[in-house]
Protein backbone atom coordinates (compact mmCIF):
# COMPACT_ATOMS: atom_id res chain seq x y z
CA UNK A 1 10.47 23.42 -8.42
CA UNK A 2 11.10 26.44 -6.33
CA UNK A 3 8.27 25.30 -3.85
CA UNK A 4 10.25 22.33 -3.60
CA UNK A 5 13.72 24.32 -3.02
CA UNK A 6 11.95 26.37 -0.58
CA UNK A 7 10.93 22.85 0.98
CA UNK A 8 14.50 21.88 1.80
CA UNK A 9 15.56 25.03 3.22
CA UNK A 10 12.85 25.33 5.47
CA UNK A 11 13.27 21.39 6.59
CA UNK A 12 16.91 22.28 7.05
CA UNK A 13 16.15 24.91 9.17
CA UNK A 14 13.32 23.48 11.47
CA UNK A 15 12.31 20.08 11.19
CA UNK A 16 16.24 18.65 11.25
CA UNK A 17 16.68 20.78 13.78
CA UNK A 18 13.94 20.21 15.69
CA UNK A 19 14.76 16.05 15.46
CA UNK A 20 18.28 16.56 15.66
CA UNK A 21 19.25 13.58 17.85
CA UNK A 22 16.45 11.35 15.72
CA UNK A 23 18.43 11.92 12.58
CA UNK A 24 21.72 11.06 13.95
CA UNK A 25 20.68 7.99 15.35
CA UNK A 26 19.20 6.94 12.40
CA UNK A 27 22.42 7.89 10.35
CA UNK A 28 23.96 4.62 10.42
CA UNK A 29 20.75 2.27 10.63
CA UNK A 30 17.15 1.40 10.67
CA UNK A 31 15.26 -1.02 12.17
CA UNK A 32 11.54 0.28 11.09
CA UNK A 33 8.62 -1.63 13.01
CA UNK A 34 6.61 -1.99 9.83
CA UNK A 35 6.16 -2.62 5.96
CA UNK A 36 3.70 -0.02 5.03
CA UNK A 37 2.24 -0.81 1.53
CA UNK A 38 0.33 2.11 -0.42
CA UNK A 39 -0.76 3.45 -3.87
CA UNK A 40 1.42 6.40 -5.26
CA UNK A 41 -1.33 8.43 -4.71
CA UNK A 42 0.39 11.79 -4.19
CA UNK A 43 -3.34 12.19 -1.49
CA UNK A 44 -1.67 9.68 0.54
CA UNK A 45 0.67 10.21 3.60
CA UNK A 46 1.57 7.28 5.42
CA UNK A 47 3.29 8.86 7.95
CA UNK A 48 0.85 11.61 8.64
CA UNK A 49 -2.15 9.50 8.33
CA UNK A 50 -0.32 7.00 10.82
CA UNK A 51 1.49 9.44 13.35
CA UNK A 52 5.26 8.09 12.90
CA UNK A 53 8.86 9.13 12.41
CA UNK A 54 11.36 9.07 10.09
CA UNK A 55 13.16 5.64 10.80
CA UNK A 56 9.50 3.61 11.98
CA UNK A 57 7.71 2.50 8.29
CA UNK A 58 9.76 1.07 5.28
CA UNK A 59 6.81 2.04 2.42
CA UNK A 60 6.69 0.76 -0.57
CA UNK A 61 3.97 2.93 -2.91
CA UNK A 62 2.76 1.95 -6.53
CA UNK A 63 0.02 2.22 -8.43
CA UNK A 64 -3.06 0.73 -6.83
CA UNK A 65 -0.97 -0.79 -3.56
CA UNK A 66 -0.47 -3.88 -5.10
CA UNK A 67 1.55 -6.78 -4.46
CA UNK A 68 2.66 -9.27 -7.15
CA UNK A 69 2.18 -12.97 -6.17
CA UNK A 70 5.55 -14.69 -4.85
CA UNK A 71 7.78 -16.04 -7.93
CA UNK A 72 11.64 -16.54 -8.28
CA UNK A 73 12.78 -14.38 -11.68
CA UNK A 74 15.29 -12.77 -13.36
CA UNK A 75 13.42 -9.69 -13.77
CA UNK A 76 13.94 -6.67 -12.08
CA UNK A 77 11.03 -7.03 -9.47
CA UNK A 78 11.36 -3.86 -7.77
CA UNK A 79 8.15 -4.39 -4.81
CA UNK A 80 8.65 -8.30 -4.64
CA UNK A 81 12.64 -7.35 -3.46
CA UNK A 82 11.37 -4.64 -0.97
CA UNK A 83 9.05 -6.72 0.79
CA UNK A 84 11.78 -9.27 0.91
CA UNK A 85 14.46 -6.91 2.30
CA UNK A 86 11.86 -5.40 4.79
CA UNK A 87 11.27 -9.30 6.04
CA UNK A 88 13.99 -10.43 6.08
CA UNK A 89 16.44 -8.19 6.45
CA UNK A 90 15.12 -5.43 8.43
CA UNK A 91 12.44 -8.23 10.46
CA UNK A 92 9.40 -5.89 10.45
CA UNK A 93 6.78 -7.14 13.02
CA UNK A 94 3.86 -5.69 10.58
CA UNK A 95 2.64 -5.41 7.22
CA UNK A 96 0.01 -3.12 6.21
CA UNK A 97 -1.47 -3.28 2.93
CA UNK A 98 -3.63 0.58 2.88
CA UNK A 99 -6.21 1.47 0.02
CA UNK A 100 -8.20 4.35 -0.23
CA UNK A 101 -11.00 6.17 -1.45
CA UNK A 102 -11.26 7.86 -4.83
CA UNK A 103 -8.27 5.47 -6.39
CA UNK A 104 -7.20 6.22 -9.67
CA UNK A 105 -5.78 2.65 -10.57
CA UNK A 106 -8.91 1.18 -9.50
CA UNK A 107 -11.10 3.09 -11.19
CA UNK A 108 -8.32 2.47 -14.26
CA UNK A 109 -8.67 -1.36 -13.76
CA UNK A 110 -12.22 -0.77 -14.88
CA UNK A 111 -11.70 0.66 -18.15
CA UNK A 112 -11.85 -1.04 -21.22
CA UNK A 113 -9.65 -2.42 -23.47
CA UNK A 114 -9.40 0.39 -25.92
CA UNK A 115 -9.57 3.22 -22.96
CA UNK A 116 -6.19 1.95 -21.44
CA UNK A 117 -4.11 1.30 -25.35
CA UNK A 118 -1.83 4.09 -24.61
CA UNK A 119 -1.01 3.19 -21.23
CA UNK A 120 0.37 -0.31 -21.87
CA UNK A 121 2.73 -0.91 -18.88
CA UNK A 122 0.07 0.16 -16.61
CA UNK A 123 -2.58 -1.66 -18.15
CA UNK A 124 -0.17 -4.81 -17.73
CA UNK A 125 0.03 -3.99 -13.84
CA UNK A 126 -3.29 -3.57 -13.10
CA UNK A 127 -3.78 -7.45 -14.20
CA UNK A 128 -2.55 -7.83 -10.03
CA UNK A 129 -6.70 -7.28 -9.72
CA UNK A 130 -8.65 -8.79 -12.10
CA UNK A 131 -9.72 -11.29 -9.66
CA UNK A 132 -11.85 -8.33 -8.00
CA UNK A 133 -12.45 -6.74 -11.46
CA UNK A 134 -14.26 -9.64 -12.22
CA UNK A 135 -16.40 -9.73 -9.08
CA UNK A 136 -17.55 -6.49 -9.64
CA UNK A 137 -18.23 -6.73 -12.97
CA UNK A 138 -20.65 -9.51 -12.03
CA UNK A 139 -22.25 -8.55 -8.72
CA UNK A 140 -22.66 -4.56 -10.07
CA UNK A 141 -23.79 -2.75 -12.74
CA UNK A 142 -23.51 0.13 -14.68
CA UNK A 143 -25.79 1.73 -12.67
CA UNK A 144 -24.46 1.05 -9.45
CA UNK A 145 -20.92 3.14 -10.02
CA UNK A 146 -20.48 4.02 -6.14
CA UNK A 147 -20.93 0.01 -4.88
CA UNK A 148 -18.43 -0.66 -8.08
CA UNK A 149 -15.66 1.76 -6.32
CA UNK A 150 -15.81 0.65 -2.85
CA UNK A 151 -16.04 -3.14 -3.50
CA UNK A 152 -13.05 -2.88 -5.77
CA UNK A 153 -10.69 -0.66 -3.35
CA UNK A 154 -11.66 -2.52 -0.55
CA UNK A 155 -11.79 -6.11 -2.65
CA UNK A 156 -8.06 -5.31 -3.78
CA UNK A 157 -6.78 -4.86 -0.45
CA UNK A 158 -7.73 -7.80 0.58
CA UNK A 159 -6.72 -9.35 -2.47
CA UNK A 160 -3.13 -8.27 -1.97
CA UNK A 161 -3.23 -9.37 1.91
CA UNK A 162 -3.64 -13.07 -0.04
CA UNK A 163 -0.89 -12.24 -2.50
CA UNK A 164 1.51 -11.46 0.40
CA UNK A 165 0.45 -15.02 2.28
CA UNK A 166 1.87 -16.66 -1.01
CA UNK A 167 5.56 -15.38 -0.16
CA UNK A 168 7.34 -18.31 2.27
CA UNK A 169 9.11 -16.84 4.32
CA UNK A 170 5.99 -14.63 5.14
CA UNK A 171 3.53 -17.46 5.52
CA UNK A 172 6.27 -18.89 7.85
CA UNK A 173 6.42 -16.43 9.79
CA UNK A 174 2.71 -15.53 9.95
CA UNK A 175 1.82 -18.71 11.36
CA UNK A 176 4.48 -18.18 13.83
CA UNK A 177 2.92 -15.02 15.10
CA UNK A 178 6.22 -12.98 14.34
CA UNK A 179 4.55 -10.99 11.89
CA UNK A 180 0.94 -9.78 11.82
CA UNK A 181 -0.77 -8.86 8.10
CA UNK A 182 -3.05 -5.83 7.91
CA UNK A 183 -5.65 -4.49 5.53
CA UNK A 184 -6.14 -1.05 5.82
CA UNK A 185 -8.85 1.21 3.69
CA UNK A 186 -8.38 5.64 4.21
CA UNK A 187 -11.62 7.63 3.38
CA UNK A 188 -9.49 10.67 2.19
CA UNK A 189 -12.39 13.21 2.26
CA UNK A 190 -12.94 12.08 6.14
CA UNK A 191 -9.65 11.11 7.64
CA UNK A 192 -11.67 7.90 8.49
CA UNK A 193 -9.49 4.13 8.83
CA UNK A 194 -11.22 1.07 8.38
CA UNK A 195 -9.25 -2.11 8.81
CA UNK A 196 -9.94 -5.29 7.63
CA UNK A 197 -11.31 -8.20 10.28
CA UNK A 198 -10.71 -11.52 9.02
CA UNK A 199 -12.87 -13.22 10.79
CA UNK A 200 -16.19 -11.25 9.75
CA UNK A 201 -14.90 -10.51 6.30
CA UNK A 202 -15.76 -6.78 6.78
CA UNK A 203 -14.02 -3.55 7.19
CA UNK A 204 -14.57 -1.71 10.51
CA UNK A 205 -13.75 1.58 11.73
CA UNK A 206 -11.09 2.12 13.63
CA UNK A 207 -11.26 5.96 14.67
């Protein structure tokens, strides 16, 4: 906690200060250019990794980077009513959906039955990728635990890219060309991007 306390002080006295006029103009609104979806990995910085400012990326993080397929409830559906608000509300141009390397709910997703009984509400959320689960577990073995990881981060981005088309208002808008759907994939140990490519079906480099 006193790292943290240190934290503010230290923000208070140079960042703010340094983006003065930047925080006063955002005081009474925000109009941020892009959704920016990512795991709650605490490895993962989406504005560092990305280069913006406070006020540019509305970010929804959870476990995994996953996006629930579009229903009407009466739940309290906490990332299905941010990606709403951030469309159409706040009209982001982009959505990035960003998975990475080493991810714990991935690697969680693989686990058995018994391995993920005292974890119940995570073991519930995870069901967002069983789709991919399922690949893997037939195209890979045991044996092959590396080509198990990196088809299932990279599978479940682009699962959740086809979990976003299934929202209305975003399909609409898709097709329109007022909004542009990204998959992104961060080697943490390299600072390396790869981005999905529809067309090809592959992930290529960007950097």
């Amino acid at each position: 906690m006193e790292k943290l306390l240190d934290g503010i002080t230290r923000f208070r006295r140079e960042d703010f200060e340094a983006h003065k006029e930047l925080f006063t103009a955002l005081g009474g609104s925000q109009k941020p250019h892009t959704l920016f979806i990512s795991c709650s990995d605490s490895r993962i910085d989406p504005n560092m990794i990305t280069g913006t400012k406070p006020g540019e990326l509305f970010i929804i993080r959870n476990i995994a980077n996953l996006v629930p397929p579009y229903r009407e409830s009466d739940e309290y559906l906490a990332t299905t009513s941010a990606i709403e608000y951030a469309v159409l509300t706040l009209e982001v141009e982009n959505i990035v959906v960003c998975g990475h390397s080493n991810c714990g709910g991935c690697a969680a997703s693989m686990k058995s039955e018994e391995e993920m009984a005292g974890l119940p509400h995570t073991k519930k959320w995870l069901e967002l990728m069983k789709p991919v689960r399922d690949k893997v577990l037939e195209r890979f073995g045991e044996d092959e635990p590396e080509a198990r990881e990196w088809y299932m981060e990279q599978g479940n981005v682009v699962e959740q890219l086809r979990h976003l088309m299934t929202f209305p208002y975003i399909k609409e808008r898709v097709e329109a060309g007022s909004l542009i759907l990204s998959g992104w994939y961060y080697i943490i140990e390299t600072g390396e991007i790869f981005i999905y490519d529809d067309e090809c079906g592959l992930f290529n480099c960007k950097n």
